[in-house]
PDB file of N, CA and C in Angstrom:
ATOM      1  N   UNK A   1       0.832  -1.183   0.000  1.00  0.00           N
ATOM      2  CA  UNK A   1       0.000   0.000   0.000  1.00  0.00           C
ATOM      3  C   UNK A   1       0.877   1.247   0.000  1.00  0.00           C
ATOM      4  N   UNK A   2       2.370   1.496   0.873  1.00  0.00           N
ATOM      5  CA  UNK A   2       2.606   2.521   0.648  1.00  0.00           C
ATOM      6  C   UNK A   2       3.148   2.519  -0.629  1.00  0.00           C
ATOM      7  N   UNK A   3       3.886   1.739  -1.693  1.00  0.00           N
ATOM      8  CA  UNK A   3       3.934   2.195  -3.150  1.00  0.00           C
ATOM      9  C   UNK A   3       2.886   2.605  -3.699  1.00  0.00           C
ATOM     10  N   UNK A   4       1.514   2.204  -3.497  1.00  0.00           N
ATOM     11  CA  UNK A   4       0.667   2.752  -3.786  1.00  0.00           C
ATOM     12  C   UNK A   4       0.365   4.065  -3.363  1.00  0.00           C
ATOM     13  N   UNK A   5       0.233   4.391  -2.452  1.00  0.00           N
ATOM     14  CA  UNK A   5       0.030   5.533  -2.387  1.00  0.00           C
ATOM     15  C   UNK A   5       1.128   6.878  -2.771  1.00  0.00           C
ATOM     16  N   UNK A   6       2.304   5.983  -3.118  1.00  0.00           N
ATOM     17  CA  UNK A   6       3.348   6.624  -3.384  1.00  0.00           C
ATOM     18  C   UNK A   6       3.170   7.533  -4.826  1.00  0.00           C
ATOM     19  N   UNK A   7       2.569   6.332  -5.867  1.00  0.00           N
ATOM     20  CA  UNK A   7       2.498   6.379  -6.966  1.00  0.00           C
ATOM     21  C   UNK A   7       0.828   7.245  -7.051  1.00  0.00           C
ATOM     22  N   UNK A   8       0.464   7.204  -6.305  1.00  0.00           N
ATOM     23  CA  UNK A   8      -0.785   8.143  -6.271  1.00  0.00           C
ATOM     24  C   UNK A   8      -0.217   9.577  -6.388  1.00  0.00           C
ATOM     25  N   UNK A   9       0.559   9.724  -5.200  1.00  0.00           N
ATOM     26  CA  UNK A   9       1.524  11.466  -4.936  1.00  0.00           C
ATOM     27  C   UNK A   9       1.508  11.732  -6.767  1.00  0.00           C
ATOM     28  N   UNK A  10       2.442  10.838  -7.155  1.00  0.00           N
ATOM     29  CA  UNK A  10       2.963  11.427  -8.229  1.00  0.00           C
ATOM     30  C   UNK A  10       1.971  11.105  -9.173  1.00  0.00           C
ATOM     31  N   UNK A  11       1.195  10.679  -9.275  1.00  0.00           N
ATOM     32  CA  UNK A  11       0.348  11.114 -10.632  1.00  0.00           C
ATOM     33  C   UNK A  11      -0.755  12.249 -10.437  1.00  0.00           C
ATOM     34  N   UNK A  12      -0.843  12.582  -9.067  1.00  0.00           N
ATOM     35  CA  UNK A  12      -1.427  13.944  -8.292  1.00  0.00           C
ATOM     36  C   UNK A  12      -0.660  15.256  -8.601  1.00  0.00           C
ATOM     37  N   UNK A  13       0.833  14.955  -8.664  1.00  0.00           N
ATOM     38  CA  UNK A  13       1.414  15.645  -8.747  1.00  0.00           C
ATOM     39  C   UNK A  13       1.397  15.921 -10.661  1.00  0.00           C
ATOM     40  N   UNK A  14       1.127  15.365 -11.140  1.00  0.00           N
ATOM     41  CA  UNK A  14       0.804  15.652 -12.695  1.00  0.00           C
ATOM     42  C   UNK A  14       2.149  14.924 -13.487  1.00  0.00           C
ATOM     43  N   UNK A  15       3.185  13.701 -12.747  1.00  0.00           N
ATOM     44  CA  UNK A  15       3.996  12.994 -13.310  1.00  0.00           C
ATOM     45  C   UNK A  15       3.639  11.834 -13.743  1.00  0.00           C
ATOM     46  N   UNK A  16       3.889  11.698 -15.408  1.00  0.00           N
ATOM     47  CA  UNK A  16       3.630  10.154 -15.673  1.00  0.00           C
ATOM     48  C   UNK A  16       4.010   9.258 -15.309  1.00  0.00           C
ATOM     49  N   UNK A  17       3.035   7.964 -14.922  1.00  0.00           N
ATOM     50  CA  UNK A  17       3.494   6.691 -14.250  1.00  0.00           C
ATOM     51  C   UNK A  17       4.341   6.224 -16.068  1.00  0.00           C
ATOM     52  N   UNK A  18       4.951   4.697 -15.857  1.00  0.00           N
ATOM     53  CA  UNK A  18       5.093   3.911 -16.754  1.00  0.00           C
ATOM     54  C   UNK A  18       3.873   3.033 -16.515  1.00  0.00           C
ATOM     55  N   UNK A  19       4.106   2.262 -16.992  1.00  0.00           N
ATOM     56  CA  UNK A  19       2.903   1.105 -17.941  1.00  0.00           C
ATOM     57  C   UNK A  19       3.005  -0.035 -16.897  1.00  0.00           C
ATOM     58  N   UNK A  20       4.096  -0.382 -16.438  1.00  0.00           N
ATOM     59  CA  UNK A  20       4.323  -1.418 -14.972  1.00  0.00           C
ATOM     60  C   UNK A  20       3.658  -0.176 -13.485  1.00  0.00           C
ATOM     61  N   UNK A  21       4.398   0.786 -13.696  1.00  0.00           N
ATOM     62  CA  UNK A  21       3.709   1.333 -12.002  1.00  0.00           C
ATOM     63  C   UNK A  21       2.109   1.636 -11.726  1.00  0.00           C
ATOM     64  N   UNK A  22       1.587   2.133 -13.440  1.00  0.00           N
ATOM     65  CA  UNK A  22       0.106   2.245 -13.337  1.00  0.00           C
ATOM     66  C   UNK A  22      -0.571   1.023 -13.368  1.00  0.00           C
ATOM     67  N   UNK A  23      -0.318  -0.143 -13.599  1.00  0.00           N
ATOM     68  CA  UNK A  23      -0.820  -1.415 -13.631  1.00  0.00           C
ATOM     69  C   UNK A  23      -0.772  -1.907 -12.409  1.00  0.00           C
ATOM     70  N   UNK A  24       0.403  -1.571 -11.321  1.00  0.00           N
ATOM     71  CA  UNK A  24       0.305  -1.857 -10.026  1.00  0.00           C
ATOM     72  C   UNK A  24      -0.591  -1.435  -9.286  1.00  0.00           C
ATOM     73  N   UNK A  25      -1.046   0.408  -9.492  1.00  0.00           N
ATOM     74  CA  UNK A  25      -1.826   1.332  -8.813  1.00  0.00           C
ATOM     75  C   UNK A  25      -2.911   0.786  -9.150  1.00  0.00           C
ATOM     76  N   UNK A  26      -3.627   0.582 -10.331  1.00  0.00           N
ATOM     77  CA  UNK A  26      -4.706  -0.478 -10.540  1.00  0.00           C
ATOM     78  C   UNK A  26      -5.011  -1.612  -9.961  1.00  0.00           C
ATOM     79  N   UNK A  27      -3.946  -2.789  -9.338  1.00  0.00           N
ATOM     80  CA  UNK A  27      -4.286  -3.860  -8.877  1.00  0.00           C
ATOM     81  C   UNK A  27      -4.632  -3.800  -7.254  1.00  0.00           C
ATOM     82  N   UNK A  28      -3.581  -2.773  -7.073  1.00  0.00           N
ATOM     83  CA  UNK A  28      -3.407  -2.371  -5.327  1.00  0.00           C
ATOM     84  C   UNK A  28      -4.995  -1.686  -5.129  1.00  0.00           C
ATOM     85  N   UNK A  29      -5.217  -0.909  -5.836  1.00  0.00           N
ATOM     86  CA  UNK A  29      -6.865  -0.529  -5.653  1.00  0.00           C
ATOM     87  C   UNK A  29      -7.830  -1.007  -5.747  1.00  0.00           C
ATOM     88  N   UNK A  30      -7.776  -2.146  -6.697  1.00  0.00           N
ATOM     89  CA  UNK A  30      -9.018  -2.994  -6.965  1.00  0.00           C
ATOM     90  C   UNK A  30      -8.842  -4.178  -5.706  1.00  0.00           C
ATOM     91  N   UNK A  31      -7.779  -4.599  -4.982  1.00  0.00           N
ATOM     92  CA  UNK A  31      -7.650  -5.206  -4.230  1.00  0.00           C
ATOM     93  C   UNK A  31      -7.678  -4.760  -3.018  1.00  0.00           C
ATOM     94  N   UNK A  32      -7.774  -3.173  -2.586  1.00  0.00           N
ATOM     95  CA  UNK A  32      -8.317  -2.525  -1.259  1.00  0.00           C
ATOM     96  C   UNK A  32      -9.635  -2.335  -1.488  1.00  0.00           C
ATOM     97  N   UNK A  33     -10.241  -2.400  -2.848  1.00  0.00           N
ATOM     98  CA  UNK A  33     -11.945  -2.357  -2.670  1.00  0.00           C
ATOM     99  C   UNK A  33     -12.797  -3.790  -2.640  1.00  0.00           C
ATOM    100  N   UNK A  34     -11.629  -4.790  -2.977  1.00  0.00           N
ATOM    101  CA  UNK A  34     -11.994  -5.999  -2.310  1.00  0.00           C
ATOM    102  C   UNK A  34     -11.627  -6.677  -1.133  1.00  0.00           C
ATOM    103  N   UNK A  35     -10.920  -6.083  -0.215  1.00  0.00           N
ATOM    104  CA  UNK A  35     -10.792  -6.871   0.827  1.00  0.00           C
ATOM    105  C   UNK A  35     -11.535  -6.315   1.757  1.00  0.00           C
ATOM    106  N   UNK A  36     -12.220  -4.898   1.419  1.00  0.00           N
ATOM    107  CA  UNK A  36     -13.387  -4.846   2.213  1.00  0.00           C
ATOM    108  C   UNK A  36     -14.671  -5.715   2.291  1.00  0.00           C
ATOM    109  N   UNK A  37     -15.195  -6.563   1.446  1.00  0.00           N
ATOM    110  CA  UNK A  37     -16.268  -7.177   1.666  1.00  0.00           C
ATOM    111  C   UNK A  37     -15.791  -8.877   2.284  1.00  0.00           C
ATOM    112  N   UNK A  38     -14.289  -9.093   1.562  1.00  0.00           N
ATOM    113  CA  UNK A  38     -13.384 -10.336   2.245  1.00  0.00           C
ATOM    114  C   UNK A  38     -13.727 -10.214   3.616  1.00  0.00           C
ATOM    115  N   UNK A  39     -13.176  -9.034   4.694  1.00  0.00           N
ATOM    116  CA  UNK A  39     -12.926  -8.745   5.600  1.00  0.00           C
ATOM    117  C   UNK A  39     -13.845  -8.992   6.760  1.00  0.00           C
ATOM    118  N   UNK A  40     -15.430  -8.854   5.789  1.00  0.00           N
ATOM    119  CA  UNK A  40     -16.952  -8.932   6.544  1.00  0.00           C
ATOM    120  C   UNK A  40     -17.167 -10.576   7.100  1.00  0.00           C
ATOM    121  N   UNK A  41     -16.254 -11.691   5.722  1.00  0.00           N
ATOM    122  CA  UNK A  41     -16.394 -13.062   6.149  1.00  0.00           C
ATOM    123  C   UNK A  41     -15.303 -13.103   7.311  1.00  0.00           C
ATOM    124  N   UNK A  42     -14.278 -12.455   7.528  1.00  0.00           N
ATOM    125  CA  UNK A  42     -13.190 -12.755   8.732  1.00  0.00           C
ATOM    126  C   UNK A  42     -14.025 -12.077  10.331  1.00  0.00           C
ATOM    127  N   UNK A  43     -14.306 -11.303   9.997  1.00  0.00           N
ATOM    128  CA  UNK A  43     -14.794 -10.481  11.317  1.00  0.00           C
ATOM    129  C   UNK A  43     -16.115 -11.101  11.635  1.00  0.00           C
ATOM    130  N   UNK A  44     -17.353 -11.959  10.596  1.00  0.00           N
ATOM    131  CA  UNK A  44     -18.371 -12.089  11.346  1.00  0.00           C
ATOM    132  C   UNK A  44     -18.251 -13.047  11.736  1.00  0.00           C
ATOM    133  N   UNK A  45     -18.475 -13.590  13.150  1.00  0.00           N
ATOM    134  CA  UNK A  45     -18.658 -15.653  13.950  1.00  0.00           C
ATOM    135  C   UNK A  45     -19.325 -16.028  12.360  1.00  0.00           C
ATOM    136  N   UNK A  46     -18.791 -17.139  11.965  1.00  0.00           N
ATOM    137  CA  UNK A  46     -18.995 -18.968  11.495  1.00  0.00           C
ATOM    138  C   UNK A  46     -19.611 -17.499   9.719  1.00  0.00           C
ATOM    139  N   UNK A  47     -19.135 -16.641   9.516  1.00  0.00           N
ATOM    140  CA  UNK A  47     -19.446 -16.221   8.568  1.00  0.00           C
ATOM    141  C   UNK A  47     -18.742 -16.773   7.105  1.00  0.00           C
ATOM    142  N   UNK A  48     -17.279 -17.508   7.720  1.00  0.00           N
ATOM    143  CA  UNK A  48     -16.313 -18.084   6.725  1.00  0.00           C
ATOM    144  C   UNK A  48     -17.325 -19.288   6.026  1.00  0.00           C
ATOM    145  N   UNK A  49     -17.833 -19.757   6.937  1.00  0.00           N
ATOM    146  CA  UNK A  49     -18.665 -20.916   6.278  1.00  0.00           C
ATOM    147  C   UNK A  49     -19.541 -20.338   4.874  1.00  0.00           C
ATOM    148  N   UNK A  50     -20.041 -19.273   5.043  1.00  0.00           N
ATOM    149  CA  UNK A  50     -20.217 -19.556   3.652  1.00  0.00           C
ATOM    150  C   UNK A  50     -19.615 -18.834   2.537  1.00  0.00           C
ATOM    151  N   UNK A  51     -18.012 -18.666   2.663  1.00  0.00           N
ATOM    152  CA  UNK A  51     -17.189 -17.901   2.098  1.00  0.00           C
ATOM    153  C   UNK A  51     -16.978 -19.178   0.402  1.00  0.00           C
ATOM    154  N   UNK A  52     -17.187 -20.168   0.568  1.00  0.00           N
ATOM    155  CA  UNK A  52     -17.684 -20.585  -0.329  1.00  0.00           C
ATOM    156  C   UNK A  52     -18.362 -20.787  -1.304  1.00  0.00           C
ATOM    157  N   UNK A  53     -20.012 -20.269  -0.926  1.00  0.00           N
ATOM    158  CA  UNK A  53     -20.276 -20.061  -1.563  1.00  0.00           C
ATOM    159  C   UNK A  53     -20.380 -18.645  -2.588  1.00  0.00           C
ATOM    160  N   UNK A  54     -19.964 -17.832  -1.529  1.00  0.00           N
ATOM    161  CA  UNK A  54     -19.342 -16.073  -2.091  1.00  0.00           C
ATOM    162  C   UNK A  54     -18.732 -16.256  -3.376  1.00  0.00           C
ATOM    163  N   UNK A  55     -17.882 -17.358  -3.017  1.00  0.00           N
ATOM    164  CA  UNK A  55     -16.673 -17.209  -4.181  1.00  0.00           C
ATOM    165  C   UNK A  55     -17.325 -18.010  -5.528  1.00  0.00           C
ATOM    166  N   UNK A  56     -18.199 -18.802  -5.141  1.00  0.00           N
ATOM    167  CA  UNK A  56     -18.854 -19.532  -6.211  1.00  0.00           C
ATOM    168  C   UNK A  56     -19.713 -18.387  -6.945  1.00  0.00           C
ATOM    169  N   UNK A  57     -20.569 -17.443  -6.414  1.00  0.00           N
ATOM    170  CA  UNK A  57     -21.028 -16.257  -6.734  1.00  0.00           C
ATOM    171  C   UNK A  57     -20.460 -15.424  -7.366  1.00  0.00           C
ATOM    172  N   UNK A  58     -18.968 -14.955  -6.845  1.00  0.00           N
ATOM    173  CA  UNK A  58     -18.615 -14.063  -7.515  1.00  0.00           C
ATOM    174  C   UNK A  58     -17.057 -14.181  -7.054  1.00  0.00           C
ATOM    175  N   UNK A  59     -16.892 -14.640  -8.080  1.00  0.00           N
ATOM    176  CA  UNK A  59     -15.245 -15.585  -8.568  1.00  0.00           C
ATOM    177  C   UNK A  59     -13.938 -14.365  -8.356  1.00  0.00           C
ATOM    178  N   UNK A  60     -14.228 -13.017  -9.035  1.00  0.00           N
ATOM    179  CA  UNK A  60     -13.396 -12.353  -8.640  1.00  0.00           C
ATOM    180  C   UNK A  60     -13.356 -11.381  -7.011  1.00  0.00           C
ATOM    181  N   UNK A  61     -13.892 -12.179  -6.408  1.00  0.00           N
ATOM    182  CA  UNK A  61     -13.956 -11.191  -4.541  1.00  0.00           C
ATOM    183  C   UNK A  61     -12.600 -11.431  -4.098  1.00  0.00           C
ATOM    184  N   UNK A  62     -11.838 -12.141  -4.117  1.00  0.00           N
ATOM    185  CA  UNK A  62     -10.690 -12.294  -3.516  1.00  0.00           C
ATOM    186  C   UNK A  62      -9.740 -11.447  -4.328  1.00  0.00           C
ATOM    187  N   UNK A  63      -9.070 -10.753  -3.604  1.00  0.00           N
ATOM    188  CA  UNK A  63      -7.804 -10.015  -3.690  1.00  0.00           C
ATOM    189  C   UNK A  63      -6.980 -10.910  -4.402  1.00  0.00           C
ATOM    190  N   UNK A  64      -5.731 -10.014  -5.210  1.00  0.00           N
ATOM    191  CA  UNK A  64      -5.134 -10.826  -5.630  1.00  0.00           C
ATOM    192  C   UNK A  64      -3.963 -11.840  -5.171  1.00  0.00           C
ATOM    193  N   UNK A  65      -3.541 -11.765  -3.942  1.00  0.00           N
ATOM    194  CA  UNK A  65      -2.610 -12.512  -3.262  1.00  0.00           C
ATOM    195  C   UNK A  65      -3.032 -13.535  -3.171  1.00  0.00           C
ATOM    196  N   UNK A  66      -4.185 -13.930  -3.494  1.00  0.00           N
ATOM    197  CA  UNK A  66      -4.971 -15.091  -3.045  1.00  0.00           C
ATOM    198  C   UNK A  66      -5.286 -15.587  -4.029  1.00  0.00           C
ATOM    199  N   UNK A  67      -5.097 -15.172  -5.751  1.00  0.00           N
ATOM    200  CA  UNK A  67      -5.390 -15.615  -7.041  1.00  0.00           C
ATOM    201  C   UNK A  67      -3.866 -16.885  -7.231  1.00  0.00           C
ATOM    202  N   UNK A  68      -4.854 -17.724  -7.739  1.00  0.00           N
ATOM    203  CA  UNK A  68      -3.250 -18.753  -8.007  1.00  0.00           C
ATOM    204  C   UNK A  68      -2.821 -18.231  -9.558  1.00  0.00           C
ATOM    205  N   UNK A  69      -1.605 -18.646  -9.691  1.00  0.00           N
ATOM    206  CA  UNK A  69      -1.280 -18.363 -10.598  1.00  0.00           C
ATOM    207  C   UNK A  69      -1.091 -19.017 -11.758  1.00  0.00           C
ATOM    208  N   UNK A  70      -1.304 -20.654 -11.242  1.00  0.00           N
ATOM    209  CA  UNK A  70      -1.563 -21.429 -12.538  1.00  0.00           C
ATOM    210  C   UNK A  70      -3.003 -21.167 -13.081  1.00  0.00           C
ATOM    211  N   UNK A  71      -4.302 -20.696 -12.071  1.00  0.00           N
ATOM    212  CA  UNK A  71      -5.347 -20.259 -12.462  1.00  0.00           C
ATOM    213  C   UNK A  71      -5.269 -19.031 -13.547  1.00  0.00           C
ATOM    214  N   UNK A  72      -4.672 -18.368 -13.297  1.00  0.00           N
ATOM    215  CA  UNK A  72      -3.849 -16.788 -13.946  1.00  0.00           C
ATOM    216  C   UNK A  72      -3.503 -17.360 -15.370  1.00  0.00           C
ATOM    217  N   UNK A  73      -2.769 -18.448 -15.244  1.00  0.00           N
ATOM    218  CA  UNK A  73      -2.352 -18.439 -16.718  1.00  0.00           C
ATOM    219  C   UNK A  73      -3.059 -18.893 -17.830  1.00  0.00           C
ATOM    220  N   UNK A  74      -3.810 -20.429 -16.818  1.00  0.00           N
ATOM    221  CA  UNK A  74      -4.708 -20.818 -18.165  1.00  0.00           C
ATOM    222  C   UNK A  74      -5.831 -20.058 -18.281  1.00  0.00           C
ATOM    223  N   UNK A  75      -6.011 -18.831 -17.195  1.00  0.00           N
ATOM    224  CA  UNK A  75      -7.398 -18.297 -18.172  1.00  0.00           C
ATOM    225  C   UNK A  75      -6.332 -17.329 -19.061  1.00  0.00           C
ATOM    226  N   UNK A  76      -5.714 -16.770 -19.098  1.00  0.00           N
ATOM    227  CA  UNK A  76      -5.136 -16.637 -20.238  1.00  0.00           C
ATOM    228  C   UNK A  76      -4.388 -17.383 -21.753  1.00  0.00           C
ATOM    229  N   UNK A  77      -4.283 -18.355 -21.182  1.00  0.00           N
ATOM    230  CA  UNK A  77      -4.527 -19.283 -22.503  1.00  0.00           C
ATOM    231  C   UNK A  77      -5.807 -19.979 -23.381  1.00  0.00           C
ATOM    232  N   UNK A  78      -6.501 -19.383 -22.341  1.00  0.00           N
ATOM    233  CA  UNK A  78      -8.040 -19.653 -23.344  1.00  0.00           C
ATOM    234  C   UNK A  78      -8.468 -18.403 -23.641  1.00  0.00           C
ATOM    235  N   UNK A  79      -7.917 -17.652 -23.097  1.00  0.00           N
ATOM    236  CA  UNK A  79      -8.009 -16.193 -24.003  1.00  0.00           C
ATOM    237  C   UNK A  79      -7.236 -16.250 -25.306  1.00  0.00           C
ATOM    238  N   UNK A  80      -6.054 -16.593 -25.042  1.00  0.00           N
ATOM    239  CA  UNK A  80      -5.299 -16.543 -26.369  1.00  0.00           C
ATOM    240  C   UNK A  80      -5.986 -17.479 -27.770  1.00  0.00           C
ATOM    241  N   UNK A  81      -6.319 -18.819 -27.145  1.00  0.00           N
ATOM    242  CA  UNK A  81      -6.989 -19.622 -28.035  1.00  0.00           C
ATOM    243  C   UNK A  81      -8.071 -19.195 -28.480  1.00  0.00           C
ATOM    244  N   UNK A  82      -9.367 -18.781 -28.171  1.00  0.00           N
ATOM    245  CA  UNK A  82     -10.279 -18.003 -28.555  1.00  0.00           C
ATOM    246  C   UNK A  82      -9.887 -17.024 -29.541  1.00  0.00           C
ATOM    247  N   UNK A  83      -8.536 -15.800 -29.223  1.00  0.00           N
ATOM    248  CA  UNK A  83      -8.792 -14.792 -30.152  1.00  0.00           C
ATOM    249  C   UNK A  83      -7.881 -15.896 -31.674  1.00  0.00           C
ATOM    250  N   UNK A  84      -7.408 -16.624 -31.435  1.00  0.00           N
ATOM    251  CA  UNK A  84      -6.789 -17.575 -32.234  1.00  0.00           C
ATOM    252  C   UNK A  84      -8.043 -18.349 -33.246  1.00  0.00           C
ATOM    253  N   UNK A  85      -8.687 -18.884 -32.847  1.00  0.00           N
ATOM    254  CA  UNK A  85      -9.423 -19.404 -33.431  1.00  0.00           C
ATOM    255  C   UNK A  85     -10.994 -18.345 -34.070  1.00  0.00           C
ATOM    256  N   UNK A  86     -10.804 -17.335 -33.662  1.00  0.00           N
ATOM    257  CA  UNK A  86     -11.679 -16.585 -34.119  1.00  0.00           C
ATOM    258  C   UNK A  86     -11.399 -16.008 -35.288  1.00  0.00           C
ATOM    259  N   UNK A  87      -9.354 -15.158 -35.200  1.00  0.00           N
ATOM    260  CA  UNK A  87      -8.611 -15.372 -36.199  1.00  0.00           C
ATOM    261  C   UNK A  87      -9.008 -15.968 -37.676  1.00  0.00           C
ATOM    262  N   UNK A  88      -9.207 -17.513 -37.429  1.00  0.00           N
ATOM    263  CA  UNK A  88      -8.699 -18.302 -38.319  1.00  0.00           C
ATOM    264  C   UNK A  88     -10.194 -18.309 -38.905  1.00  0.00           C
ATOM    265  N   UNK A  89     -11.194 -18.265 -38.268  1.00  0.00           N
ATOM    266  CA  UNK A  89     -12.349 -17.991 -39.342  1.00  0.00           C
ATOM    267  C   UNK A  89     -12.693 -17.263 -39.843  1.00  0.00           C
ATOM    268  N   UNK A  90     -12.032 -15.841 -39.460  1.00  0.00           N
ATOM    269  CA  UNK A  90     -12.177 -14.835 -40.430  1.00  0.00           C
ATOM    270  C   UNK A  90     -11.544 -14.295 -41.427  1.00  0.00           C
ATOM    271  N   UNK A  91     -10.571 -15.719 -41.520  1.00  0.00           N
ATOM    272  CA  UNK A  91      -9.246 -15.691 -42.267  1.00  0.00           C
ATOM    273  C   UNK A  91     -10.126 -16.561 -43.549  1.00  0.00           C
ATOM    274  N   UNK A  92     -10.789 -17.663 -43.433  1.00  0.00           N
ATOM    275  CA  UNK A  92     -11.208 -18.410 -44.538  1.00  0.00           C
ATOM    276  C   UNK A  92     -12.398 -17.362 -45.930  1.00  0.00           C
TER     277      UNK A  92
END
């Protein structure tokens, strides 16, 4: 969080991020506006119990420290395959 907020100063300050530090400021934020509703299953009694089904609901609630990363990749390889094969039929 404090790089984040670091990188906040300076784009407040009217200095361009690069393409890696604004992609961080993006993840660090979308992941402090999700660990607020995370936070509601830690703090309420036997509320974890149905942190299960939360996640079955709505797949992206967890922060990203908690995203695996072999999950990370193959949904990006069925991204890639998709725009691949979409490619190829508009190729015929």
């Amino acid at each position: 969080i404090r790089i984040a907020s670091r990188l906040l100063f300076q784009t407040l300050k009217g200095e361009a991020l690069s393409r890696r530090e604004r992609r961080q400021l993006v993840r660090t934020t979308n992941d402090i506006f999700r660990l607020v509703p995370f936070s509601l299953f830690v703090i309420i009694p036997f509320m974890e119990l149905l942190l299960p089904v939360a996640l079955k609901l709505f797949p992206n609630m967890l922060p990203s420290t908690f995203e695996d990363k072999l999950k990370v990749e193959e949904e990006l390889r069925k991204r890639v395959q998709v725009r691949e094969g979409s490619h190829l039929c508009t190729s015929r």
